[in-house]
C-alpha atoms as a PDB file:
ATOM      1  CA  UNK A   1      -0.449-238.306 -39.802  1.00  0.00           C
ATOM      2  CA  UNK A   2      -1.583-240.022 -43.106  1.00  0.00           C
ATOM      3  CA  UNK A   3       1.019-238.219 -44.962  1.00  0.00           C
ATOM      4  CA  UNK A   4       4.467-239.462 -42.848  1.00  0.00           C
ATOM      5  CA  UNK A   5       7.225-240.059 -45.016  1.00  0.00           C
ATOM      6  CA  UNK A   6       9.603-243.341 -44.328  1.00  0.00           C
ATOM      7  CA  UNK A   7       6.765-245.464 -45.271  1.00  0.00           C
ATOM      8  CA  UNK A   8       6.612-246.577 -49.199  1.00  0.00           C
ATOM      9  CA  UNK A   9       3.291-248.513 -49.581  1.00  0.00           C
ATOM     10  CA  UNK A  10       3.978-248.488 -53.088  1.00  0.00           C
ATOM     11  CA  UNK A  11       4.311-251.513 -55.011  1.00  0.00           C
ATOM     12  CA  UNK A  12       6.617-249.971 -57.486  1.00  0.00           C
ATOM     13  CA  UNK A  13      10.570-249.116 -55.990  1.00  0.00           C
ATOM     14  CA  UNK A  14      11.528-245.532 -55.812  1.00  0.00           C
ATOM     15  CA  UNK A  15      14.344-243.890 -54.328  1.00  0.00           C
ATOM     16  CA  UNK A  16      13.246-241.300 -52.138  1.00  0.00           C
ATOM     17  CA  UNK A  17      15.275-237.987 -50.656  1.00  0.00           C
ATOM     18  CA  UNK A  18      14.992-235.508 -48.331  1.00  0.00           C
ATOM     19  CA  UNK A  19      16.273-232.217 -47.261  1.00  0.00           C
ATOM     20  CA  UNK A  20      16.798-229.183 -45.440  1.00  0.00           C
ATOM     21  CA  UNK A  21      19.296-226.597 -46.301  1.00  0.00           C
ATOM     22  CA  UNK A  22      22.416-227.935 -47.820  1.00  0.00           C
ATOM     23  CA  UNK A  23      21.624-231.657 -46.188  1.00  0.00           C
ATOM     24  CA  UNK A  24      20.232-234.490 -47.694  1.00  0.00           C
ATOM     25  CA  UNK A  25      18.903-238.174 -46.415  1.00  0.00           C
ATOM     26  CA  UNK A  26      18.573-240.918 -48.090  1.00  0.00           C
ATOM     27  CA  UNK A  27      14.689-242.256 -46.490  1.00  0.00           C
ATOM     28  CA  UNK A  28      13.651-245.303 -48.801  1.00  0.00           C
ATOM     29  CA  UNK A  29      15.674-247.344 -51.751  1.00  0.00           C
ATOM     30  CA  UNK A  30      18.479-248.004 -49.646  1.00  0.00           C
ATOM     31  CA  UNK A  31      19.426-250.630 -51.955  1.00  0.00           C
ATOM     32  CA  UNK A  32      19.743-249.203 -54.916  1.00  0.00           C
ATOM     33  CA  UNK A  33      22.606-246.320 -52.842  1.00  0.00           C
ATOM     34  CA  UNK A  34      25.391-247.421 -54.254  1.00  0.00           C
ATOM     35  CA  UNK A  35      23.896-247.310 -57.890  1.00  0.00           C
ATOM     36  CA  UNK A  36      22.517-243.670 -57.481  1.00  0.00           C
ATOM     37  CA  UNK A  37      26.379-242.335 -56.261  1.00  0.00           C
ATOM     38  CA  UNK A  38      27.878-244.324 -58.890  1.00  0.00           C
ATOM     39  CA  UNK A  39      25.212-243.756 -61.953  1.00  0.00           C
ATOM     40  CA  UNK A  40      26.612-246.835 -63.459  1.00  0.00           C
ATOM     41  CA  UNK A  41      23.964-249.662 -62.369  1.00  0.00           C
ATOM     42  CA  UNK A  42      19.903-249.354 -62.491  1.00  0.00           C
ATOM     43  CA  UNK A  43      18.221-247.373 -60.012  1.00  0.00           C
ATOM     44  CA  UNK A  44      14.647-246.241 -60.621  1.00  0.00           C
ATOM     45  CA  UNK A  45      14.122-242.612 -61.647  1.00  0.00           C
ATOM     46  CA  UNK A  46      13.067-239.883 -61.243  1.00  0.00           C
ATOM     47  CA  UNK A  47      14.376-239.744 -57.580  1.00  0.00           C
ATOM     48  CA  UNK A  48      11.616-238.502 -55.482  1.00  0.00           C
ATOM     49  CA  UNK A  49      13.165-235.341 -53.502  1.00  0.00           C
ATOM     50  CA  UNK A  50      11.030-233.735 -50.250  1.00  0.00           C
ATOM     51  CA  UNK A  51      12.716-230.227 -49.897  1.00  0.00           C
ATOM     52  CA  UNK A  52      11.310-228.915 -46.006  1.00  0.00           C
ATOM     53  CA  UNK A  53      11.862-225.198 -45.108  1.00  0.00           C
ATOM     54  CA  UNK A  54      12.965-226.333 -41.750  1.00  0.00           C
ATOM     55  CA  UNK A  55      14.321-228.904 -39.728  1.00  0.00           C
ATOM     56  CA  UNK A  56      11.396-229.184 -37.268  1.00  0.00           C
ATOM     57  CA  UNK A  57       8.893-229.541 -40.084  1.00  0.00           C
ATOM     58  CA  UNK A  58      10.821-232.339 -41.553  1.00  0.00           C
ATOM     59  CA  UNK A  59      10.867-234.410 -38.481  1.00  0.00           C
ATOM     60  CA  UNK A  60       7.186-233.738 -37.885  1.00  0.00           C
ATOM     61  CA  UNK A  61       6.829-235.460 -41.149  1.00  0.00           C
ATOM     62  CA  UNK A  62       8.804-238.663 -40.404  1.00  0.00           C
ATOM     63  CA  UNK A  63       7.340-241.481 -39.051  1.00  0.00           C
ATOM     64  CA  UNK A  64       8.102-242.089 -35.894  1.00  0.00           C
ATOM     65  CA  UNK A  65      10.279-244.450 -35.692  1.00  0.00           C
ATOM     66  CA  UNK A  66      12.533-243.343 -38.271  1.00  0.00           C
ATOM     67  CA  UNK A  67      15.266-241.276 -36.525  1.00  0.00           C
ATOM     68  CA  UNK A  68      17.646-238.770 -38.946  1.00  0.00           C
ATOM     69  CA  UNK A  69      20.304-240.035 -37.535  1.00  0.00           C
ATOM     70  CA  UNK A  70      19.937-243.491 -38.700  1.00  0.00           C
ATOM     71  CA  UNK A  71      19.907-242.064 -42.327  1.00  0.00           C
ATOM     72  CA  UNK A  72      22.565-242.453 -45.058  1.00  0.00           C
ATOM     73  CA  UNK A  73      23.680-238.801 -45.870  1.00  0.00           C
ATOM     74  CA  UNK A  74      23.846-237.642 -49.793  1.00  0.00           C
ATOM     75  CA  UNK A  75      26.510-235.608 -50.771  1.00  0.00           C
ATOM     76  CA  UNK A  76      24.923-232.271 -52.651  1.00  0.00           C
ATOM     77  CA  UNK A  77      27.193-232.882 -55.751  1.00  0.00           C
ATOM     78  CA  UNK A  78      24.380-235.786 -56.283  1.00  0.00           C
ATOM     79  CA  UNK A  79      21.370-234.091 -55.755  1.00  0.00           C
ATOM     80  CA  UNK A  80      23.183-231.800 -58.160  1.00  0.00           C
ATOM     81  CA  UNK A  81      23.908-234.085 -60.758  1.00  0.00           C
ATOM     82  CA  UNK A  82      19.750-236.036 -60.155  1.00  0.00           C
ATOM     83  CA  UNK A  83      19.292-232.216 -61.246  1.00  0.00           C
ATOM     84  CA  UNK A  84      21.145-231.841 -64.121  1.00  0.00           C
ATOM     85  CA  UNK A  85      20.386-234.711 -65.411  1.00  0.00           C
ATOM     86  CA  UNK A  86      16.729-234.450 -64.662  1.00  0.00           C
ATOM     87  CA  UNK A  87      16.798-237.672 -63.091  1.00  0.00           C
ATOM     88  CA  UNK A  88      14.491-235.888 -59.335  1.00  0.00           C
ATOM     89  CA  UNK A  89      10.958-234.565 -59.002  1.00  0.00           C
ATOM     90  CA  UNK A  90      11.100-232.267 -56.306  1.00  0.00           C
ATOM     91  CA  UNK A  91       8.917-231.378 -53.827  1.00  0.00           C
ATOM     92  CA  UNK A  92       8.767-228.527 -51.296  1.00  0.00           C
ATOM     93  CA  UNK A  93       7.089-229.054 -47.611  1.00  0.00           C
END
């Protein structure tokens, strides 16, 4: 699929989300974690967020060799906070 997520073949960084539900994955910007949980170093905004309506669709749309498992989980008091402070553009697959 041309469209699997897990590969950024953008030159810019972004940090990039995704979800199902109440649970959220880190999938790219892995380095710039700790400074999204803290909010008190530089990480590039607006955090990209991929919202799927199901589990199965969202692991259709990984690439294959990226395994949920092997993902950092986000806490939904952050993808709260991305909100409030309009810091995510969000997307729904």
């Amino acid at each position: 699929m041309s469209d699997d997520v897990g590969e950024n073949n953008d030159a810019e960084e972004t940090v990039v989300l995704i979800g199902h539900g109440e649970n959220y994955w880190l999938l790219d910007g892995e380095k710039y974690l700790s400074a999204m949980l803290s909010a008190e170093e530089y990480y590039p905004t607006p955090v990209k967020f991929i919202e799927y309506d199901s589990l199965f669709e969202l692991t259709l749309d990984l690439d294959e060799s990226v395994l949920i498992g092997s993902l950092w989980a986000i806490h939904p008091g952050i993808i709260d906070r991305l909100r409030r402070d309009n810091l995510i553009i969000e997307e729904r697959r």
